[in-house]
C-alpha atoms as a PDB file:
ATOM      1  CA  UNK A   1      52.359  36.620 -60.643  1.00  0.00           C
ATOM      2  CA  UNK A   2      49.273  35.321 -58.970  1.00  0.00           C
ATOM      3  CA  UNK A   3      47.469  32.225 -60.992  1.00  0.00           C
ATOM      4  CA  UNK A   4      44.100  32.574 -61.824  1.00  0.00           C
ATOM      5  CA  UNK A   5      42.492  29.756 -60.028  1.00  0.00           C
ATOM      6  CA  UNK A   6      44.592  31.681 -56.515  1.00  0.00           C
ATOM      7  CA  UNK A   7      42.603  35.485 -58.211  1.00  0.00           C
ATOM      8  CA  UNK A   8      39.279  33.783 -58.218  1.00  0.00           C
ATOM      9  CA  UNK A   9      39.117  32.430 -54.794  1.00  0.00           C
ATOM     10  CA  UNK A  10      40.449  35.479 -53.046  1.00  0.00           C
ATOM     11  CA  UNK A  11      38.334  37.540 -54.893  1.00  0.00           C
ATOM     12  CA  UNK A  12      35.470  35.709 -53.804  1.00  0.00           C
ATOM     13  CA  UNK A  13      34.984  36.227 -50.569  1.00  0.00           C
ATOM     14  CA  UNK A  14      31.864  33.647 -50.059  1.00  0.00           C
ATOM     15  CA  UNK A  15      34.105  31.381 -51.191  1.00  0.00           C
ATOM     16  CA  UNK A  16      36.878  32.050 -49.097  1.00  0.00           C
ATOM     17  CA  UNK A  17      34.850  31.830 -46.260  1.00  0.00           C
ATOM     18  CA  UNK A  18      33.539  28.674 -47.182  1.00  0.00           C
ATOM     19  CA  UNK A  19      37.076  27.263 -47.267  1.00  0.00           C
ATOM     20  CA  UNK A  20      38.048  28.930 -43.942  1.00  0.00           C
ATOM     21  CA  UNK A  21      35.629  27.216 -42.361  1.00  0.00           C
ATOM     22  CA  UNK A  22      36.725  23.579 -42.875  1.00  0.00           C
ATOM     23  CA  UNK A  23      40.363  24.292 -41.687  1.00  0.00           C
ATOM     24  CA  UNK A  24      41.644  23.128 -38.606  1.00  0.00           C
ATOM     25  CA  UNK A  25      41.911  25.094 -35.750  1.00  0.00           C
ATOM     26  CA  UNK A  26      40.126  28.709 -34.778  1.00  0.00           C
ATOM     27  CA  UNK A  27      40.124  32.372 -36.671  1.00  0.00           C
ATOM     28  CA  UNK A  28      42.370  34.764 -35.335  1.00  0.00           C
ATOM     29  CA  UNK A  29      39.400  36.948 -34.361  1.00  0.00           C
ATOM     30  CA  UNK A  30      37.983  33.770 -32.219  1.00  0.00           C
ATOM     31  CA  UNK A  31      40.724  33.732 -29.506  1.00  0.00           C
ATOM     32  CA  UNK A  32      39.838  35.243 -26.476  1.00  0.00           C
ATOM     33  CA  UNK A  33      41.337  33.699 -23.606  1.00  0.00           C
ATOM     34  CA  UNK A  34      44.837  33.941 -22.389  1.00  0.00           C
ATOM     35  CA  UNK A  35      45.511  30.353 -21.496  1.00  0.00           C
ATOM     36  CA  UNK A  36      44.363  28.796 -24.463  1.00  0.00           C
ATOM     37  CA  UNK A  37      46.479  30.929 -26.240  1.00  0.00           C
ATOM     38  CA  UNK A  38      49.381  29.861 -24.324  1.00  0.00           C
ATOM     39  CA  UNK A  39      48.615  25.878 -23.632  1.00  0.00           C
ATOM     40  CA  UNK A  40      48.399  26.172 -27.790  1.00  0.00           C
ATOM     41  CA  UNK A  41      52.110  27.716 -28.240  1.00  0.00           C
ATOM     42  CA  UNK A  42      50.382  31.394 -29.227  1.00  0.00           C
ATOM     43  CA  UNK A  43      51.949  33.563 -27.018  1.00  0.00           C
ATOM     44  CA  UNK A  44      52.561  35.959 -30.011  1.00  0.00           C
ATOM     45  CA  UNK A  45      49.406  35.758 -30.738  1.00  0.00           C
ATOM     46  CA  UNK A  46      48.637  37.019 -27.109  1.00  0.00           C
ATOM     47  CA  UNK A  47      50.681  39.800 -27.778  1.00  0.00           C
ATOM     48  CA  UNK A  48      49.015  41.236 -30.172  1.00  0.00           C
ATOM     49  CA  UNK A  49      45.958  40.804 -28.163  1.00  0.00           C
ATOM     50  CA  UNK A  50      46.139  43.856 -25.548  1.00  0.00           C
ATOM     51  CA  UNK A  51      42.365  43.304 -24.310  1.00  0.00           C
ATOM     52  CA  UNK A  52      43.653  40.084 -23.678  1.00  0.00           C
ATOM     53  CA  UNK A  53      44.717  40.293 -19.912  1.00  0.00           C
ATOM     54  CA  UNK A  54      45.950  37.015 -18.136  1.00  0.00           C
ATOM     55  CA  UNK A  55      44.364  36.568 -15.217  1.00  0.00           C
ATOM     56  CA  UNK A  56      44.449  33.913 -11.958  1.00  0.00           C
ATOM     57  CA  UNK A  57      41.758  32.567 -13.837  1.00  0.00           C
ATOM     58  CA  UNK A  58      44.767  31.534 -16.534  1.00  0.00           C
ATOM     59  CA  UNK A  59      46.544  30.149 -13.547  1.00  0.00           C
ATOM     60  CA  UNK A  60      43.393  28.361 -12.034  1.00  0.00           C
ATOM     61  CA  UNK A  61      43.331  26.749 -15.612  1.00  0.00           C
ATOM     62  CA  UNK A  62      46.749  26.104 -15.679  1.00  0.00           C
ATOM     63  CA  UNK A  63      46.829  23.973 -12.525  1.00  0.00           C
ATOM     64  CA  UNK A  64      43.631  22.064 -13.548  1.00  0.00           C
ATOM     65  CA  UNK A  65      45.792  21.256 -16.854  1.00  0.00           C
ATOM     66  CA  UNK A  66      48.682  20.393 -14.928  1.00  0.00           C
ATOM     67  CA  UNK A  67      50.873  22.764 -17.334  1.00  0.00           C
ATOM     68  CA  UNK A  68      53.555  24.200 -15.511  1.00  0.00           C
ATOM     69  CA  UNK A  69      55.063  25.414 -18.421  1.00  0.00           C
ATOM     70  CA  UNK A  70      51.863  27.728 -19.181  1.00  0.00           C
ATOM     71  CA  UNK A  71      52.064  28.510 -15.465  1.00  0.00           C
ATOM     72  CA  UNK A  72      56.300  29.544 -15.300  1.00  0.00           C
ATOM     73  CA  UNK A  73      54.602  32.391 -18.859  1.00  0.00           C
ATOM     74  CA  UNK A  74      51.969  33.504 -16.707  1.00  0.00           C
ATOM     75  CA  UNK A  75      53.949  33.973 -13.761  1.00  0.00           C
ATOM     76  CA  UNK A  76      57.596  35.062 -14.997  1.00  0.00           C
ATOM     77  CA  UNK A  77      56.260  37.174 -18.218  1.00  0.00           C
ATOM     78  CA  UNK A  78      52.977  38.806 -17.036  1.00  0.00           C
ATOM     79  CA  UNK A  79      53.298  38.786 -13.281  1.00  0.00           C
ATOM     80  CA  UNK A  80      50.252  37.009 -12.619  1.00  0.00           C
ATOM     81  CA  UNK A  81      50.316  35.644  -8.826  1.00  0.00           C
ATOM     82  CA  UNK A  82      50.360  31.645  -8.014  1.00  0.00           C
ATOM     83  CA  UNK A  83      51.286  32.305  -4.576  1.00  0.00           C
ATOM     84  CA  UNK A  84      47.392  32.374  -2.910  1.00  0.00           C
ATOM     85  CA  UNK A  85      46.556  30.020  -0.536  1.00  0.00           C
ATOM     86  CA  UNK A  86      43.879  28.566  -2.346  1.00  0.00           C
ATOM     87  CA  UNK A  87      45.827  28.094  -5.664  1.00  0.00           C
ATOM     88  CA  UNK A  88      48.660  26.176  -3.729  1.00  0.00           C
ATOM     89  CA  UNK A  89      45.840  24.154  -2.123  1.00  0.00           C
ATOM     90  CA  UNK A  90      44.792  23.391  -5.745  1.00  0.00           C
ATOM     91  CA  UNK A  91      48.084  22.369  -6.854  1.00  0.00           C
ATOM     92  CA  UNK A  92      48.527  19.774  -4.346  1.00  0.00           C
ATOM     93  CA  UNK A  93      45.057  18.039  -4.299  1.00  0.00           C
ATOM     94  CA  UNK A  94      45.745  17.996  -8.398  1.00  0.00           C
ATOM     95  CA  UNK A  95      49.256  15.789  -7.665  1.00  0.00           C
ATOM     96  CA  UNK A  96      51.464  17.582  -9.621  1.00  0.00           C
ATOM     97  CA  UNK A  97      54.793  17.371  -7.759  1.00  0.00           C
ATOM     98  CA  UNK A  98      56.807  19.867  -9.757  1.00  0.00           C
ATOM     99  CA  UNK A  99      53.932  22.357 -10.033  1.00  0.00           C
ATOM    100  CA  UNK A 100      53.415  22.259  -6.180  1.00  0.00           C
ATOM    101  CA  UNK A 101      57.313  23.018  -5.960  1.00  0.00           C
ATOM    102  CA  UNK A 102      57.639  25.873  -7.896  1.00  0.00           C
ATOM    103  CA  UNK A 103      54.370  27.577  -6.210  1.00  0.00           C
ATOM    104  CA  UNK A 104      55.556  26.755  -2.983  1.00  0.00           C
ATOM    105  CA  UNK A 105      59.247  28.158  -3.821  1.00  0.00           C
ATOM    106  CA  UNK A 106      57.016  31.595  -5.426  1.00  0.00           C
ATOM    107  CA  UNK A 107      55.787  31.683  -2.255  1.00  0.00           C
ATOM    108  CA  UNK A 108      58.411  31.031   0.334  1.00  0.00           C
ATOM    109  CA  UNK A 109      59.839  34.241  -1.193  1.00  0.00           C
ATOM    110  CA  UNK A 110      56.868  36.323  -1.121  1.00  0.00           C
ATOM    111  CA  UNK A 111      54.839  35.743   2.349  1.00  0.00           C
ATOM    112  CA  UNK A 112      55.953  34.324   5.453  1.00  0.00           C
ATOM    113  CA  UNK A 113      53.995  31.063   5.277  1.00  0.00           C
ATOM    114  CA  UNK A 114      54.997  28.727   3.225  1.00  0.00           C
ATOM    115  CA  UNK A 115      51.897  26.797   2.745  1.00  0.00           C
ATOM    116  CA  UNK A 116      53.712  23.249   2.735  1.00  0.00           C
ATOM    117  CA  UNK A 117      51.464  22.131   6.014  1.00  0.00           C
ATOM    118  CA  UNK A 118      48.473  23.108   3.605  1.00  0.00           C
ATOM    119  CA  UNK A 119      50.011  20.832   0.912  1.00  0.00           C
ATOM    120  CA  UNK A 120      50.825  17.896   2.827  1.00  0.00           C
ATOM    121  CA  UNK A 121      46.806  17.788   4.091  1.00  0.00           C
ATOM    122  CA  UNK A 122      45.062  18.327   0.814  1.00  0.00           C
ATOM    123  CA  UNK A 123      47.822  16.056  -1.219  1.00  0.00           C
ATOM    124  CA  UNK A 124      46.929  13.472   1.334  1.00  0.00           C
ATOM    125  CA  UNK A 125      43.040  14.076   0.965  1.00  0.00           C
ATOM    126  CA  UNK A 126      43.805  13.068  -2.557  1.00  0.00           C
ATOM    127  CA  UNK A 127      45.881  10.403  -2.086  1.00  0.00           C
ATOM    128  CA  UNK A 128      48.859  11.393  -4.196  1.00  0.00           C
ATOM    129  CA  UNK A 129      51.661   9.735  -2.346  1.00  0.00           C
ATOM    130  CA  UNK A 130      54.040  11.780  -4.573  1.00  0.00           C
ATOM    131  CA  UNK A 131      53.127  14.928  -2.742  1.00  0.00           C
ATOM    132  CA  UNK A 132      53.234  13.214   0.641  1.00  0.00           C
ATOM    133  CA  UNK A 133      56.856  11.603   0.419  1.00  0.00           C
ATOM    134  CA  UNK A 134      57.925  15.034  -1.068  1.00  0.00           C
ATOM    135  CA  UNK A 135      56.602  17.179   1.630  1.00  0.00           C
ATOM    136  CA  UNK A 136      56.675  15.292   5.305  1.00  0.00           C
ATOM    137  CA  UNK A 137      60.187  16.037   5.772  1.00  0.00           C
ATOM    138  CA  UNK A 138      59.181  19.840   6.135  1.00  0.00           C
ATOM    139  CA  UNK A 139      56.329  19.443   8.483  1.00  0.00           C
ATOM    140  CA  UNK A 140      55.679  18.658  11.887  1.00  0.00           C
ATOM    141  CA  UNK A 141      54.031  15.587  13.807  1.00  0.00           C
ATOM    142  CA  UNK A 142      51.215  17.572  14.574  1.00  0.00           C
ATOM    143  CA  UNK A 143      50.664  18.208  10.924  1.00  0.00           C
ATOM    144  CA  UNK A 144      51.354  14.597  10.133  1.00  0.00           C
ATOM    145  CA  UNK A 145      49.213  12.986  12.436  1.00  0.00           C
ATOM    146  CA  UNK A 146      46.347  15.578  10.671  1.00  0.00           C
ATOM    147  CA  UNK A 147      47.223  14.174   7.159  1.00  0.00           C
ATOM    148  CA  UNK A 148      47.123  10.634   8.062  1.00  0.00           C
ATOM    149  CA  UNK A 149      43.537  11.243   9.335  1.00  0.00           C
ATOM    150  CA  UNK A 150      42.284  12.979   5.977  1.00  0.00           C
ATOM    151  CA  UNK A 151      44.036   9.859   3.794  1.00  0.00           C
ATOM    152  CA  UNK A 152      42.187   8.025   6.557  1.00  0.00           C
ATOM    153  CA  UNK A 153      38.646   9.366   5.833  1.00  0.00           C
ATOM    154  CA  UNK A 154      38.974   9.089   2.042  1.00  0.00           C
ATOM    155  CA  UNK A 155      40.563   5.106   2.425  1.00  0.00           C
ATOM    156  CA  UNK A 156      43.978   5.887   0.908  1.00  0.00           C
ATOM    157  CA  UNK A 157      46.107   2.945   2.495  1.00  0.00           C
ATOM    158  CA  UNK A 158      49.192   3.888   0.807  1.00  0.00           C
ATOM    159  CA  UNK A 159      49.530   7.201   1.885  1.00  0.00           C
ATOM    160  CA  UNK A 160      48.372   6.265   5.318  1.00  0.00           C
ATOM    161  CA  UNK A 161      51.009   3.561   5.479  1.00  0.00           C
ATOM    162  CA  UNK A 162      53.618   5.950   4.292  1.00  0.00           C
ATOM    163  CA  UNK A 163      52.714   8.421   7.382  1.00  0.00           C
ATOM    164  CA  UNK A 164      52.377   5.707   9.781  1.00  0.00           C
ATOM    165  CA  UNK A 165      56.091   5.072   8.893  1.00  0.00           C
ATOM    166  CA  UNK A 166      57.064   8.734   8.497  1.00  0.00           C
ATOM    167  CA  UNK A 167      55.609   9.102  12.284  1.00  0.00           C
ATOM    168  CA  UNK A 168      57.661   5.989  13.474  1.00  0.00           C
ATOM    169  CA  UNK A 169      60.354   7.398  12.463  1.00  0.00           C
ATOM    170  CA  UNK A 170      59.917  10.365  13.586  1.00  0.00           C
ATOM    171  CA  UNK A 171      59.752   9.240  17.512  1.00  0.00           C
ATOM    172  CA  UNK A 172      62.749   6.587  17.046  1.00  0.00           C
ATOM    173  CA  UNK A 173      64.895   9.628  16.141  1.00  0.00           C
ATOM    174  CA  UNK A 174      63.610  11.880  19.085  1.00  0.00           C
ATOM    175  CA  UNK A 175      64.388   8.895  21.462  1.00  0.00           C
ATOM    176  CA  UNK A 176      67.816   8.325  19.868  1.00  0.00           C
ATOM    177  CA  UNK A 177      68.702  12.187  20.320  1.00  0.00           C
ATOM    178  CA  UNK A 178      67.238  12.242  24.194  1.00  0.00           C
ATOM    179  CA  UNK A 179      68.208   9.083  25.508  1.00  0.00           C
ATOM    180  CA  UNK A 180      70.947   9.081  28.291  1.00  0.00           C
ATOM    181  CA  UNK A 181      74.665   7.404  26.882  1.00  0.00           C
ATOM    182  CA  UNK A 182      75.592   4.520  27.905  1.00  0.00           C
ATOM    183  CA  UNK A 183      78.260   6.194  30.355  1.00  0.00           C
ATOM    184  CA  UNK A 184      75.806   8.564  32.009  1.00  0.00           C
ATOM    185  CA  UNK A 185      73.906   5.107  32.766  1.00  0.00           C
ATOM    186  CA  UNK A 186      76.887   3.845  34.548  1.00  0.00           C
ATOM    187  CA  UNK A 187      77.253   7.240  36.326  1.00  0.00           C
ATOM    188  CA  UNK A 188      73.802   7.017  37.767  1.00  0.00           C
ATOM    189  CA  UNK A 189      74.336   3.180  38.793  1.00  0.00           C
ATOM    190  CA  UNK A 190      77.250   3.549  41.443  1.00  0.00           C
ATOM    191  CA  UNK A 191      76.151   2.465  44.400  1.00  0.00           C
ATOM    192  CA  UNK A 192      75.710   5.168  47.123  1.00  0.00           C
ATOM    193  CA  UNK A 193      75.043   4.450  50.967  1.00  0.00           C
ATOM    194  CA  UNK A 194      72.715   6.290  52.984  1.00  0.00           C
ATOM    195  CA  UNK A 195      73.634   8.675  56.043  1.00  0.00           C
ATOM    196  CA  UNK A 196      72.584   5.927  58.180  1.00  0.00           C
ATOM    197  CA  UNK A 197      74.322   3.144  57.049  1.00  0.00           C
ATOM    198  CA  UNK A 198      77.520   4.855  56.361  1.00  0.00           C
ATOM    199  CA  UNK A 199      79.018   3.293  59.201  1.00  0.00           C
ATOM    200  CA  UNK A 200      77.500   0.007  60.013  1.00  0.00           C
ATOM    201  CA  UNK A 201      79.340  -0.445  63.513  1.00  0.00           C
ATOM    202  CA  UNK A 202      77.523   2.444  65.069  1.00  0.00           C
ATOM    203  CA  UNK A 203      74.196   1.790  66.712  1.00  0.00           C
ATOM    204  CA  UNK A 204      71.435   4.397  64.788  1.00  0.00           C
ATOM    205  CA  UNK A 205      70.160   6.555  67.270  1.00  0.00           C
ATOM    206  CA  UNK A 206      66.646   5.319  67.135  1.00  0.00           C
ATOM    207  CA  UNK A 207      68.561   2.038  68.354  1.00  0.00           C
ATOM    208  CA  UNK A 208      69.875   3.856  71.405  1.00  0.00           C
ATOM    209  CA  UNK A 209      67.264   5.253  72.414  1.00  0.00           C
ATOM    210  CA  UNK A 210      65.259   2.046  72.392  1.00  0.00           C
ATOM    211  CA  UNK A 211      67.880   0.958  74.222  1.00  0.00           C
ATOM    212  CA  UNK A 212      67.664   3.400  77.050  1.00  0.00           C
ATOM    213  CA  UNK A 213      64.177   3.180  77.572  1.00  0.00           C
ATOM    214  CA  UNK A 214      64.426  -0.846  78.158  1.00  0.00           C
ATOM    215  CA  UNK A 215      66.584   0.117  80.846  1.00  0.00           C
ATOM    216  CA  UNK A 216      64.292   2.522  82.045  1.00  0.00           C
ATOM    217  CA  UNK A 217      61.832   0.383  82.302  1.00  0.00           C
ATOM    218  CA  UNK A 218      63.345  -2.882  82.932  1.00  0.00           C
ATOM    219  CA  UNK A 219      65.603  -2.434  84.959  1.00  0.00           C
ATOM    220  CA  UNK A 220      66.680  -6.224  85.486  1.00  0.00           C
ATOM    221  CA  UNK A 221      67.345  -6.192  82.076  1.00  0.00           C
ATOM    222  CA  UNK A 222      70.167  -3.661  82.400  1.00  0.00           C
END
């Protein structure tokens, strides 16, 4: 049985809404947007939304938040692409490693470029050093060297010491791998005489002919 004080306050709906008002958080009828609903845990609430459709915008939001759980709803339960050049872009100028992973591995499966050179430039632009250590492994020198010069322009000396080293590396390797052994040194060191000299007893023919044209010519020298 209901007490009376409970009767006379929902029965008065003036001052129910009074009371509504002063509690914490938003009316039911008040949430609108897909990632808010989410980021708060109210993904039932979402459900029971239907005009409610997540969006990239959610995803955009997501990043910006650095929620990848919000991002692994959007993506896994509602299909909502994070794939886009431009939101993987995002991801890695906003530093979060693990975000940037799981875009990158939503993409690998879905287009043909990966979008880790991308990654690499803009997480360098931005000077997270996580994103650089993670990703220079996968890209090339070329790539690299185009990093560096963005970490450059915006004066992050970590990062730019970190692909200074990465580069370093890079060419001691590809010297290691191309040099000649030490055998094939030794090979290429033996000692091999010219035609000319192969027999040292025998007079060249330039020296005979010089030869025969002193006699030629000088006779008393014969």
């Amino acid at each position: 049985m209901m007490h009376n004080s409970a009767q006379f306050v929902l029965g008065t709906p003036e001052l129910l809404l009074l009371i509504a008002t002063f509690l914490p958080g938003k009316a039911f009828r008040d949430w609108d947007n897909a990632f808010e609903m989410l980021a708060a845990g109210h993904e039932h609430m979402l459900l029971e939304k239907p005009e409610v459709v997540p969006s990239v915008a959610d995803v955009e939001r997501a990043i910006d938040a650095n929620r990848l759980d919000v991002l692994q709803i959007l993506v896994e339960r509602y299909n909502v692409p994070c794939h886009t050049t431009s939101l993987v872009k995002a991801a890695a100028a906003e530093g979060n490693v693990a975000m940037l992973q799981y875009m990158l591995g939503r993409r690998a499966a879905t287009v043909h470029y990966d979008g880790v050179c991308d990654s690499i430039v803009y997480g360098a632009a931005a000077g997270h050093l996580e994103i650089v250590e993670e990703l220079a492994p996968r890209v090339s020198p070329r790539t690299l060297r185009k990093a560096l010069a963005y970490a450059a322009d915006f004066g992050h000396v970590n990062v730019v010491a970190h692909l200074e080293a990465t580069l370093l590396n890079w060419h001691e390797a590809i010297d290691e791998a191309t040099c000649p052994t030490r055998d094939l040194y030794s090979v290429h060191s033996i000692y091999v005489p010219a035609p000319h000299s192969a027999n040292s007893g025998r007079p060249s023919r330039l020296q005979r002919m010089h030869t025969r044209l002193c006699h030629y010519l000088c006779p008393a020298l014969a």
